[in-house]
N, C-alpha and C. Protein backbone atom coordinates (compact mmCIF):
# COMPACT_ATOMS: atom_id res chain seq x y z
N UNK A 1 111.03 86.51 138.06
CA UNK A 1 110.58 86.65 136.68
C UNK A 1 111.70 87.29 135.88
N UNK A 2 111.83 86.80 134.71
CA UNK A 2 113.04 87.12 133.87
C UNK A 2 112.44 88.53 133.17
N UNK A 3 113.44 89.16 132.99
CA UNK A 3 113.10 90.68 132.48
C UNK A 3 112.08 90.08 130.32
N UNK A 4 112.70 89.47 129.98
CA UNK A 4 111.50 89.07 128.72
C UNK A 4 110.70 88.60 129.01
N UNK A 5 110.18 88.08 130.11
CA UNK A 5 108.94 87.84 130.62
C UNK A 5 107.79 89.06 131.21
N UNK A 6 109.18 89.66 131.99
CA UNK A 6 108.12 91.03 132.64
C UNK A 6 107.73 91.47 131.43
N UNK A 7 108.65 91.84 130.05
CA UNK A 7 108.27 92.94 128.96
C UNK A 7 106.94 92.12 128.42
N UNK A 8 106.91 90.91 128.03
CA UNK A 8 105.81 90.15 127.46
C UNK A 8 104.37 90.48 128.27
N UNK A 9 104.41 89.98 129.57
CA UNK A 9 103.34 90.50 130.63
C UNK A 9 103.05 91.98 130.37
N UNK A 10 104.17 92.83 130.38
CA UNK A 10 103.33 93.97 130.49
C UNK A 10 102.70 94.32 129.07
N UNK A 11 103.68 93.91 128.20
CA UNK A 11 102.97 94.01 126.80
C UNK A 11 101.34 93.42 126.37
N UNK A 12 101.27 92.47 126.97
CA UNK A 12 99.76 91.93 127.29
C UNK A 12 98.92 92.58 127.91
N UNK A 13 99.10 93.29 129.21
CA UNK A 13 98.48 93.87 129.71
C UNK A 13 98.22 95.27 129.45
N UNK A 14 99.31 95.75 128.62
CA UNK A 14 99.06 96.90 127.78
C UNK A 14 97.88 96.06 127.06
N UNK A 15 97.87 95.60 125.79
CA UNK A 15 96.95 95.33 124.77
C UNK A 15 96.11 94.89 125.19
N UNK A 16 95.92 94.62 126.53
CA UNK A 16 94.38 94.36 127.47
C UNK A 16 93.66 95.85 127.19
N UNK A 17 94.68 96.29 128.10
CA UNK A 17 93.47 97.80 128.47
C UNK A 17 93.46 97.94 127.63
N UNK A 18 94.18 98.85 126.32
CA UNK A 18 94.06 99.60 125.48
C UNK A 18 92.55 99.01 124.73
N UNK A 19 92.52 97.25 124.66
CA UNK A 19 91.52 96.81 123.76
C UNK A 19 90.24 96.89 124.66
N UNK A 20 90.25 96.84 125.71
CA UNK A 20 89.24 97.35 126.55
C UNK A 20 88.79 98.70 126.90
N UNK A 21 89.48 99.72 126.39
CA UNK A 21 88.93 100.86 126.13
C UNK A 21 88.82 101.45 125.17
N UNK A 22 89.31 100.57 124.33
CA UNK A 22 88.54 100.92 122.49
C UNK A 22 87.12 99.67 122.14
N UNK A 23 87.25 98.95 123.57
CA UNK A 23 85.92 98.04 123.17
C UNK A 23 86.33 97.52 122.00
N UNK A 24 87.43 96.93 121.87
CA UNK A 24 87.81 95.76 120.85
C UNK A 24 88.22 94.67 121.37
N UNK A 25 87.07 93.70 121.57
CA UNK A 25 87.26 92.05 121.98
C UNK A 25 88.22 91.19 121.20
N UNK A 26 88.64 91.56 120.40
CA UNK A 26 89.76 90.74 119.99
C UNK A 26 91.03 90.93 120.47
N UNK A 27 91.00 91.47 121.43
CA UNK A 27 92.28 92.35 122.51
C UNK A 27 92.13 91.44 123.19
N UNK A 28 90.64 90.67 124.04
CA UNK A 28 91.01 89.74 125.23
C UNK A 28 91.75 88.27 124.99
N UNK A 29 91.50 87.84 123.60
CA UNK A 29 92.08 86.23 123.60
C UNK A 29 93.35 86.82 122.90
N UNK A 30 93.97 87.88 122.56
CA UNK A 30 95.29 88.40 121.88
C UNK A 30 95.94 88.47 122.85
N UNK A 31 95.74 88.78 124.54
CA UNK A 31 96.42 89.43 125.19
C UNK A 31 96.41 88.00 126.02
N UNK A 32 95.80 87.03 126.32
CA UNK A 32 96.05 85.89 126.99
C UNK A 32 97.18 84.99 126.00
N UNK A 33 96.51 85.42 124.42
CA UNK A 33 97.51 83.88 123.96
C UNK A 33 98.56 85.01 124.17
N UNK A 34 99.17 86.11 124.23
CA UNK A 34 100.43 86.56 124.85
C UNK A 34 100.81 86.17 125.57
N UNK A 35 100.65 86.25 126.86
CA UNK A 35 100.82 85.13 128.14
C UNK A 35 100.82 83.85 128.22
N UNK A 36 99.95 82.95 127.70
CA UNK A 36 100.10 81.48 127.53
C UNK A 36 101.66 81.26 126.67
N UNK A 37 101.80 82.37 125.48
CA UNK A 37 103.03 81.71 124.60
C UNK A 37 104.26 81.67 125.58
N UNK A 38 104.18 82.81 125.84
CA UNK A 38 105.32 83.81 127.11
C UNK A 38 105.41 82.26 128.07
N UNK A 39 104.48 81.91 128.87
CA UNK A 39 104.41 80.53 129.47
C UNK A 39 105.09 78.90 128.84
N UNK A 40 104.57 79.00 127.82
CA UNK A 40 105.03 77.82 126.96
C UNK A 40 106.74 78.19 127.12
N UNK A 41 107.10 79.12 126.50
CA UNK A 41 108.34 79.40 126.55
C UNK A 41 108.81 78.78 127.20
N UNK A 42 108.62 79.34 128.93
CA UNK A 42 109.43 79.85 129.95
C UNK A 42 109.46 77.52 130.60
N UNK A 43 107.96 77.34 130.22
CA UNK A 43 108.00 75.93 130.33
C UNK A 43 109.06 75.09 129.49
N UNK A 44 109.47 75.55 128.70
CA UNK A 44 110.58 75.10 127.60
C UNK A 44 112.01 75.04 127.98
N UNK A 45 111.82 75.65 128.73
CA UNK A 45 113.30 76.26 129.40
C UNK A 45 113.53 74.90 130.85
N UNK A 46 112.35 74.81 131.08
CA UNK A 46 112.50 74.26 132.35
C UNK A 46 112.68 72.62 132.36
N UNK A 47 113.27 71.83 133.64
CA UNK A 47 113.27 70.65 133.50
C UNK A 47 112.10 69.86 134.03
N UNK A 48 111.45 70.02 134.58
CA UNK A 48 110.26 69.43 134.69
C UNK A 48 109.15 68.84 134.05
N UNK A 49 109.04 67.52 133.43
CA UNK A 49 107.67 67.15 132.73
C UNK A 49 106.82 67.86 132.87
N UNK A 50 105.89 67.52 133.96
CA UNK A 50 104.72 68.64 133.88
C UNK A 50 105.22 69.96 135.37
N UNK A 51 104.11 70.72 135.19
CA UNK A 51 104.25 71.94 135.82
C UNK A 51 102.61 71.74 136.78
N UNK A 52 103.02 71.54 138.13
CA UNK A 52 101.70 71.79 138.80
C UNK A 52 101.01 72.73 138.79
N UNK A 53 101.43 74.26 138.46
CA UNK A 53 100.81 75.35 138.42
C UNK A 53 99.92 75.41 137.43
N UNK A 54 100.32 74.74 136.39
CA UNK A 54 98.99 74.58 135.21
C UNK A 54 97.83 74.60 135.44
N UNK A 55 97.05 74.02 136.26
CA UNK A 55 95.53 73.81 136.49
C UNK A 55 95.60 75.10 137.26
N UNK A 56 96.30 76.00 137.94
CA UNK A 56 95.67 77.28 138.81
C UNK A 56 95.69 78.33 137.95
N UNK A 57 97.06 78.32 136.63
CA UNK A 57 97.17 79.15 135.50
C UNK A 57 96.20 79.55 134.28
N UNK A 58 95.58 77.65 133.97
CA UNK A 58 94.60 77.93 133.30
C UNK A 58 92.67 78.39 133.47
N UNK A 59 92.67 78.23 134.98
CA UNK A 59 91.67 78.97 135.60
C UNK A 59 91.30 80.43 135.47
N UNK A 60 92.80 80.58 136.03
CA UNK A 60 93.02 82.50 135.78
C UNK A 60 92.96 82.89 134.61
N UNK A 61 93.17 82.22 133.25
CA UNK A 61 93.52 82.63 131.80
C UNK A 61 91.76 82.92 132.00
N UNK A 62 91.13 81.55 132.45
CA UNK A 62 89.91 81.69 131.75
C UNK A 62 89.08 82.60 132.28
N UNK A 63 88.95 82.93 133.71
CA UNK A 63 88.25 83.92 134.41
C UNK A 63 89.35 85.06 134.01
N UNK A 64 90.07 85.62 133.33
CA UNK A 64 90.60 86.80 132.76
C UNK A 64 89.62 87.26 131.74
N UNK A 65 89.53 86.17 131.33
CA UNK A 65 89.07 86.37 129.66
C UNK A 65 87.05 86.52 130.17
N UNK A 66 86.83 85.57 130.89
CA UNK A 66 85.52 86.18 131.37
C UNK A 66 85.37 87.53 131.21
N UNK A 67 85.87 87.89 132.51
CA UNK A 67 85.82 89.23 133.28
C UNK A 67 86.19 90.57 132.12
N UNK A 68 86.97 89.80 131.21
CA UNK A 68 87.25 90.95 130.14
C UNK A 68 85.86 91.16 129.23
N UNK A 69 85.55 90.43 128.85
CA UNK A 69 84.36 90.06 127.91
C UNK A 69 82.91 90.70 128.77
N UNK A 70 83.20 90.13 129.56
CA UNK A 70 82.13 90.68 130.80
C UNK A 70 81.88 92.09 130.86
N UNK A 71 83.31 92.81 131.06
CA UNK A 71 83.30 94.21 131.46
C UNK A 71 82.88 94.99 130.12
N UNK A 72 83.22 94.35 129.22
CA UNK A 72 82.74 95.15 127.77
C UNK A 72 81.27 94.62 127.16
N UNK A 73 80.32 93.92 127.90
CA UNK A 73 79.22 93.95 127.96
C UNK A 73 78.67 94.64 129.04
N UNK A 74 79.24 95.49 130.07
CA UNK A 74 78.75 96.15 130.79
C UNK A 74 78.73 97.14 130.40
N UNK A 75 78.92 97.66 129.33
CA UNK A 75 78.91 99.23 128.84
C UNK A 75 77.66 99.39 127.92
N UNK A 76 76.73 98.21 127.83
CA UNK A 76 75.66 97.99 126.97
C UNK A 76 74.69 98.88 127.72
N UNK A 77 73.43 99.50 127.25
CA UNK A 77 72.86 100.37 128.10
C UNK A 77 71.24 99.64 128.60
N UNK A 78 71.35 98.39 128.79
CA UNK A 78 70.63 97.59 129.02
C UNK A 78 70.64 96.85 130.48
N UNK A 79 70.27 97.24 131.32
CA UNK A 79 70.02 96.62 132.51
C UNK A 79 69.71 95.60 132.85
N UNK A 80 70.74 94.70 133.97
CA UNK A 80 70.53 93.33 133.94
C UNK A 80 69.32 93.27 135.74
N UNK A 81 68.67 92.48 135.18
CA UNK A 81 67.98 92.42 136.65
C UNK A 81 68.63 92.04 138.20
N UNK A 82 67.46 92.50 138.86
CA UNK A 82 68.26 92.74 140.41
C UNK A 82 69.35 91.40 140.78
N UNK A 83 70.72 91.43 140.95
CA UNK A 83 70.79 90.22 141.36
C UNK A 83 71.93 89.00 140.25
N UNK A 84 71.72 89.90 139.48
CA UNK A 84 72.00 89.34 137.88
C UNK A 84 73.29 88.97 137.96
N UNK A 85 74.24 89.82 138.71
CA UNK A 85 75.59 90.07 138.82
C UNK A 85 75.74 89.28 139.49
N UNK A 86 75.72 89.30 140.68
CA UNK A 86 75.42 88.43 141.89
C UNK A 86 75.97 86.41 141.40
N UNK A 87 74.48 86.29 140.71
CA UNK A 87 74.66 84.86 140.06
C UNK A 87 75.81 84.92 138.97
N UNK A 88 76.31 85.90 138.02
CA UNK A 88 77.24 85.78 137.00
C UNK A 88 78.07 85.64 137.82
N UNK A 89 78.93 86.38 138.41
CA UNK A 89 79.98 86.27 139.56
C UNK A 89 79.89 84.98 140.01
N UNK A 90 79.15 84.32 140.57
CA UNK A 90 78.87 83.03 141.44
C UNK A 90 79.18 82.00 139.95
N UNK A 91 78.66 82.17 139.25
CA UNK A 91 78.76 81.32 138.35
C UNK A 91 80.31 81.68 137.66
N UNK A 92 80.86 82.44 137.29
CA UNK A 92 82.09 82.31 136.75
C UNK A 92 83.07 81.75 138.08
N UNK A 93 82.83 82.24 139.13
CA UNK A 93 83.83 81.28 140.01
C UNK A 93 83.30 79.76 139.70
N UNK A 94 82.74 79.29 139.93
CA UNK A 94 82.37 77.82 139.79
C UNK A 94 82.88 77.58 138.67
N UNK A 95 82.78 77.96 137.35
CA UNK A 95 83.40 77.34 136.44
C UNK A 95 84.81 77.77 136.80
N UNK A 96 85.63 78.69 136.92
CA UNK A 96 86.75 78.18 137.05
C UNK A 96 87.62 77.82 138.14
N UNK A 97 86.75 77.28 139.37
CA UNK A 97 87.37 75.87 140.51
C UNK A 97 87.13 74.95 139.62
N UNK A 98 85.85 74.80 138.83
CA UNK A 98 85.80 73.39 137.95
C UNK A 98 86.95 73.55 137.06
N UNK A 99 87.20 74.18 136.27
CA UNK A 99 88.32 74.30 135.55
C UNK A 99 89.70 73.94 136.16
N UNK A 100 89.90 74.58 137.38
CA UNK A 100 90.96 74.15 138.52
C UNK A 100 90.95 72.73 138.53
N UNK A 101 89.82 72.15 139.11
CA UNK A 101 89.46 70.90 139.63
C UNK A 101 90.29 69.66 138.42
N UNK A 102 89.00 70.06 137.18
CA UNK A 102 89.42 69.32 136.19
C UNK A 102 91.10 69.57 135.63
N UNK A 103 91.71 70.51 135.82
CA UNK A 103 93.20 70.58 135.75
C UNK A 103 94.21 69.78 136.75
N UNK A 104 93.36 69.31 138.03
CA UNK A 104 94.56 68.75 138.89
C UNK A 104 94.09 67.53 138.64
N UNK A 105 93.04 67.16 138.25
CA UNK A 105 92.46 65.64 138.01
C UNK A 105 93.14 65.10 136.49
N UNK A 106 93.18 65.99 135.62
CA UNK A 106 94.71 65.55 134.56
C UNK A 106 95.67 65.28 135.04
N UNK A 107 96.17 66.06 136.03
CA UNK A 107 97.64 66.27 136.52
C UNK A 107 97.54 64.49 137.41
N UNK A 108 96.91 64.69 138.22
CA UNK A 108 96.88 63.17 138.84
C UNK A 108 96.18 62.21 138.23
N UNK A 109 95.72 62.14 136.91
CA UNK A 109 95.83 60.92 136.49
C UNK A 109 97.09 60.50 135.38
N UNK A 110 97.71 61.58 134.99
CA UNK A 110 98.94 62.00 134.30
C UNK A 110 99.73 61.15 135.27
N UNK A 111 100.07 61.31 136.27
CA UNK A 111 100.77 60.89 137.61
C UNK A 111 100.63 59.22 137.57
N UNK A 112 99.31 59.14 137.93
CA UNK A 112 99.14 58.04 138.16
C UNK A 112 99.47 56.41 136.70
N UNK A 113 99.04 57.54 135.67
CA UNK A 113 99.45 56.37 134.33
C UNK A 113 101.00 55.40 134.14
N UNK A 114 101.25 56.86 134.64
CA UNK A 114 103.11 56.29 134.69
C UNK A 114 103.00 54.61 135.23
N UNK A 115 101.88 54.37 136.22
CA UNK A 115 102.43 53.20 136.78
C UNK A 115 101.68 51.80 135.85
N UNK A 116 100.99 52.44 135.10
CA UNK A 116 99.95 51.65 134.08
C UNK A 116 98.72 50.91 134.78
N UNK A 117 98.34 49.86 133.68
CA UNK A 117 97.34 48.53 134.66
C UNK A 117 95.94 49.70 133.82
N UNK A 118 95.05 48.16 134.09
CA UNK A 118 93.59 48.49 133.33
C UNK A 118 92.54 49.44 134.24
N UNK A 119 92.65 49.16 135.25
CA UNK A 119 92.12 50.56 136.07
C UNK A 119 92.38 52.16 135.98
N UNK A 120 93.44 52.45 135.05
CA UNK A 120 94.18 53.20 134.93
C UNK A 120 93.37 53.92 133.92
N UNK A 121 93.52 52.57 132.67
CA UNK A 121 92.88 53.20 131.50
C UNK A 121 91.20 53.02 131.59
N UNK A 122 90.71 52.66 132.20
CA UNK A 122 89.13 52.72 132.53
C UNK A 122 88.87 54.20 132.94
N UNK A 123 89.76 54.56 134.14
CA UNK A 123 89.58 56.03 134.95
C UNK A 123 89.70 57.27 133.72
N UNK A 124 90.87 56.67 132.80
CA UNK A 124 91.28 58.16 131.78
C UNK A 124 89.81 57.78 130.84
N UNK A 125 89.00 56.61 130.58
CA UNK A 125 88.05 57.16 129.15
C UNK A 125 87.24 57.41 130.38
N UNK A 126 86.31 57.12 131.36
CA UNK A 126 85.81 57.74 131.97
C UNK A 126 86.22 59.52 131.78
N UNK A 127 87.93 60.06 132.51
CA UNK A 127 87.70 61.53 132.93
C UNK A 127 87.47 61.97 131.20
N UNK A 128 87.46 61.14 130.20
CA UNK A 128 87.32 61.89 128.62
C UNK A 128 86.11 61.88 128.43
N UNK A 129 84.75 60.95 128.98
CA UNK A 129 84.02 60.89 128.85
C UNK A 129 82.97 62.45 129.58
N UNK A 130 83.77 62.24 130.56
CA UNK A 130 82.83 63.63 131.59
C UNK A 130 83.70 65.06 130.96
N UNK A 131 84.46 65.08 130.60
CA UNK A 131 84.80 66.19 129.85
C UNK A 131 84.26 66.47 128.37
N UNK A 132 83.55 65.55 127.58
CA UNK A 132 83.07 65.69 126.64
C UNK A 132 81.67 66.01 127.09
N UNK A 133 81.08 65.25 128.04
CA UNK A 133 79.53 65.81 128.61
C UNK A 133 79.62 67.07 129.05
N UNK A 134 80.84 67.76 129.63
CA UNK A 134 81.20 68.94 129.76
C UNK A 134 81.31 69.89 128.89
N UNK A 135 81.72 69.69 127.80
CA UNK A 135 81.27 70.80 126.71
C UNK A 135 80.24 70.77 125.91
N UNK A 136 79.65 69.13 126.01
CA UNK A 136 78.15 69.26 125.05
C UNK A 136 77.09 70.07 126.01
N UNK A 137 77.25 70.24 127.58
CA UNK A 137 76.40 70.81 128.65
C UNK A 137 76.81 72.55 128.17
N UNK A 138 77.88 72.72 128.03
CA UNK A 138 78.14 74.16 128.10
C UNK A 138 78.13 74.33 126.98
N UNK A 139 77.69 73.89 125.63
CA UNK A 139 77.34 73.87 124.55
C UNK A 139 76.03 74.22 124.32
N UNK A 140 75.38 73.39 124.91
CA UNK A 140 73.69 73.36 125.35
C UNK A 140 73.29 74.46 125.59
N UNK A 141 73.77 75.41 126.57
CA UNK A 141 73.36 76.32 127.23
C UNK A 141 72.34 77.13 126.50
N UNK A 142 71.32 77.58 127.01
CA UNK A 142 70.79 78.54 125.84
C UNK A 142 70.70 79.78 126.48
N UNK A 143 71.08 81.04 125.58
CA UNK A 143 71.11 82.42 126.08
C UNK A 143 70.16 82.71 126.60
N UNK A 144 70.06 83.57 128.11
CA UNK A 144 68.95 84.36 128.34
C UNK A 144 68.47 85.45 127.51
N UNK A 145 69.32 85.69 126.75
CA UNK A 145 68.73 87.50 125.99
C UNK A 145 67.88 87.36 125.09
C-alpha cells in the first residue's frame, strides 16, 4: 500500500469513529466514499480493465456501512427481542455473499461478452432483469418497528 493510500484509509477510519461516537451517520457513507475514491484512484493508476477484487471490495463497503448504521442503532434504549441479533447478523451476511455473488456474476459476464453472440445478450437482460427484482424486493421490505 502506497503511503497516500495508508493516509486516506486512516483518514476514513478516523472520520468513522469519531462519527460513530458523536452518533453522526453521515460519517458512515463519508468515510466509505473516502475509500471507494482512494480505490478509484489507485484503479486509475493500474493496467488492468477490470479488477477481480471488486465484487469482495464492494461487499465489505456494504457490510461496513451496515454494521456502522447498525451499531448506532444499538445505543437506542429499546430492546430488540430474544434472538433479534442473531437473524440481523444472519441476514446482513447473506446480503453481502449476494452482493459478492452478484459482483462476480458481472465480472463473468463482463468476461464472457468480449466474445459476443445472442446468448450473450439474452444472459446480460436476464442478470438486469433479476437485479431490478432485486431492488424492487429490497424496496418492498416493510419495517418491523
Amino acid at each position: 500500500m502506497q503511503t497516500g493510500s495508508a493516509t486516506i484509509c486512516a483518514a476514513a477510519l478516523l472520520m468513522l469513529a469519531i462519527g460513530l461516537l458523536l452518533r453522526l451517520p453521515a460519517a458512515i457513507p463519508a468515510a466509505i466514499i473516502l475509500v471507494g475514491i482512494e480505490y478509484a484512484v489507485i484503479l486509475a493508476g493500474q493496467d488492468q480493465a477490470i479488477d477481480p477484487r471488486a465484487p469482495a471490495l464492494a461487499a465489505i463497503f456494504f457490510a461496513a456501512a451496515e454494521l456502522g448504521y447498525w451499531s448506532l442503532e444499538l445505543r437506542d434504549a429499546v430492546a430488540d427481542e430474544p434472538g433479534a441479533y442473531l437473524r440481523r447478523l444472519g441476514l446482513l451476511a447473506g446480503l453481502a455473499l449476494g452482493a459478492l455473488a452478484l459482483g462476480q456474476l458481472l465480472l463473468a459476464l463482463v468476461d464472457v461478452s468480449e466474445r459476443g453472440g445472442i446468448a450473450i445478450e439474452a444472459l446480460g437482460v436476464v442478470a438486469a432483469v433479476a437485479a431490478l427484482a432485486i431492488v424492487v424486493l429490497v424496496g418492498r421490505r416493510e419495517d418491523p418497528g
